[in-house]
Protein backbone atom coordinates (compact mmCIF):
# COMPACT_ATOMS: atom_id res chain seq x y z
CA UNK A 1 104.20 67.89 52.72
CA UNK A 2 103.99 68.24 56.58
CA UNK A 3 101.29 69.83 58.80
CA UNK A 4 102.31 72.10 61.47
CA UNK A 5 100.60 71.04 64.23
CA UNK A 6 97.91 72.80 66.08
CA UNK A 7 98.48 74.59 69.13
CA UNK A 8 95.54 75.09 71.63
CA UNK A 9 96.09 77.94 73.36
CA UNK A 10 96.28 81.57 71.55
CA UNK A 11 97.13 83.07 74.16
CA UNK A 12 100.81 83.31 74.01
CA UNK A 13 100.32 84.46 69.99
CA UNK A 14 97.85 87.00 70.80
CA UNK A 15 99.76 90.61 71.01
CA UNK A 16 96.49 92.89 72.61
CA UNK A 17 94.49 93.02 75.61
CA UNK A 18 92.02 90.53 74.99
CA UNK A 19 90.77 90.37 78.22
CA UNK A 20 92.05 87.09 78.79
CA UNK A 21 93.56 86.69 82.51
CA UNK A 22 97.20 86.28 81.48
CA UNK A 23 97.41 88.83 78.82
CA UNK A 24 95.92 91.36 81.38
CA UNK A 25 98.42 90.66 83.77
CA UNK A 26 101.08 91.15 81.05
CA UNK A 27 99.44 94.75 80.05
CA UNK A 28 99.19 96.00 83.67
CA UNK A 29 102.91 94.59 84.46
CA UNK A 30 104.05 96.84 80.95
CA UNK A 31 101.36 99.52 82.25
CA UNK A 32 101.61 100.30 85.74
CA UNK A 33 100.63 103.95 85.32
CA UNK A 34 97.31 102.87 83.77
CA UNK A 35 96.23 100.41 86.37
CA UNK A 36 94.73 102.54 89.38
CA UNK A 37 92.37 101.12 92.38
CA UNK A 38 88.70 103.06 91.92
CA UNK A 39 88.00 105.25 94.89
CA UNK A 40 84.92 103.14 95.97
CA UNK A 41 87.57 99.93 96.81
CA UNK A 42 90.43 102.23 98.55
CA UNK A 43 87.57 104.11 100.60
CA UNK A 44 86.18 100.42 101.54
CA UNK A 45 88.90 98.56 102.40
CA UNK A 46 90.66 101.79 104.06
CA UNK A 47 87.31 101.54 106.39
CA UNK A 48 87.88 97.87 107.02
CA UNK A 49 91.84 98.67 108.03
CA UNK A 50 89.94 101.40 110.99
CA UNK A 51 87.38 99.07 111.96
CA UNK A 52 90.54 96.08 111.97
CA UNK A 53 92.30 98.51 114.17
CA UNK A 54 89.91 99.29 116.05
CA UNK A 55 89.02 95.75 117.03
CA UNK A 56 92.73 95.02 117.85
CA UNK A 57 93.04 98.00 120.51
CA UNK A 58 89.93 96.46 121.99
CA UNK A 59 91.02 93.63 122.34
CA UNK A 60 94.13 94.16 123.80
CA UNK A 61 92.41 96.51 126.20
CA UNK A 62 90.07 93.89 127.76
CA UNK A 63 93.14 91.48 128.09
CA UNK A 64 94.65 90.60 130.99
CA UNK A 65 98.13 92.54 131.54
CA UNK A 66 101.20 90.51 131.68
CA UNK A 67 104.32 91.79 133.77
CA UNK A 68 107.20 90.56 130.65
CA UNK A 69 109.82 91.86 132.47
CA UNK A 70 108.90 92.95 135.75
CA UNK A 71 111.06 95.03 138.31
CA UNK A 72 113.05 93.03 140.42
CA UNK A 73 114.27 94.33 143.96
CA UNK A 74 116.97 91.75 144.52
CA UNK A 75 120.26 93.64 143.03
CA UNK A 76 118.98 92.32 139.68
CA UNK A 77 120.45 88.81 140.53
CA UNK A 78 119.50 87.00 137.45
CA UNK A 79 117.29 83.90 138.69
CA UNK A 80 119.51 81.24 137.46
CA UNK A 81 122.23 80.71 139.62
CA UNK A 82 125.83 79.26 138.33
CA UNK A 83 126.75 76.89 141.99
């Protein structure tokens, strides 16, 4: 007569939410219509994306300017020459 032997984890035999990490993931992936952000998180971090933006135009504003590709008077003669 043989033993079966003993497995440690029960979480790949377990068929509910538990609460354990990797069967929630498995319920929310088979439920996405269930799984919704609460109101308090998407106001927050929608507040955090304003004051992000915000930051961002100011800092481009105090930045120095940078002519990229700046007009050219010379017949637009590229500046390498081929001699």
């Amino acid at each position: 007569m043989t033993r079966r032997k003993k497995t440690r984890s029960l979480a790949d035999k377990v068929q509910i939410r538990t609460g354990k990490r990797k069967d929630f993931k498995k319920w929310r992936h088979e439920n996405p219509d269930q799984v919704a952000s609460t109101t308090r998180f998407t106001q927050k971090k929608r507040q955090q994306r304003k004051l992000q933006a915000a930051r961002k135009m100011a800092r481009q504003d105090s930045g120095q300017p940078i002519a990229i590709h700046p007009e050219t008077s010379d017949n637009d003669t590229p500046d390498r020459r081929d001699d």
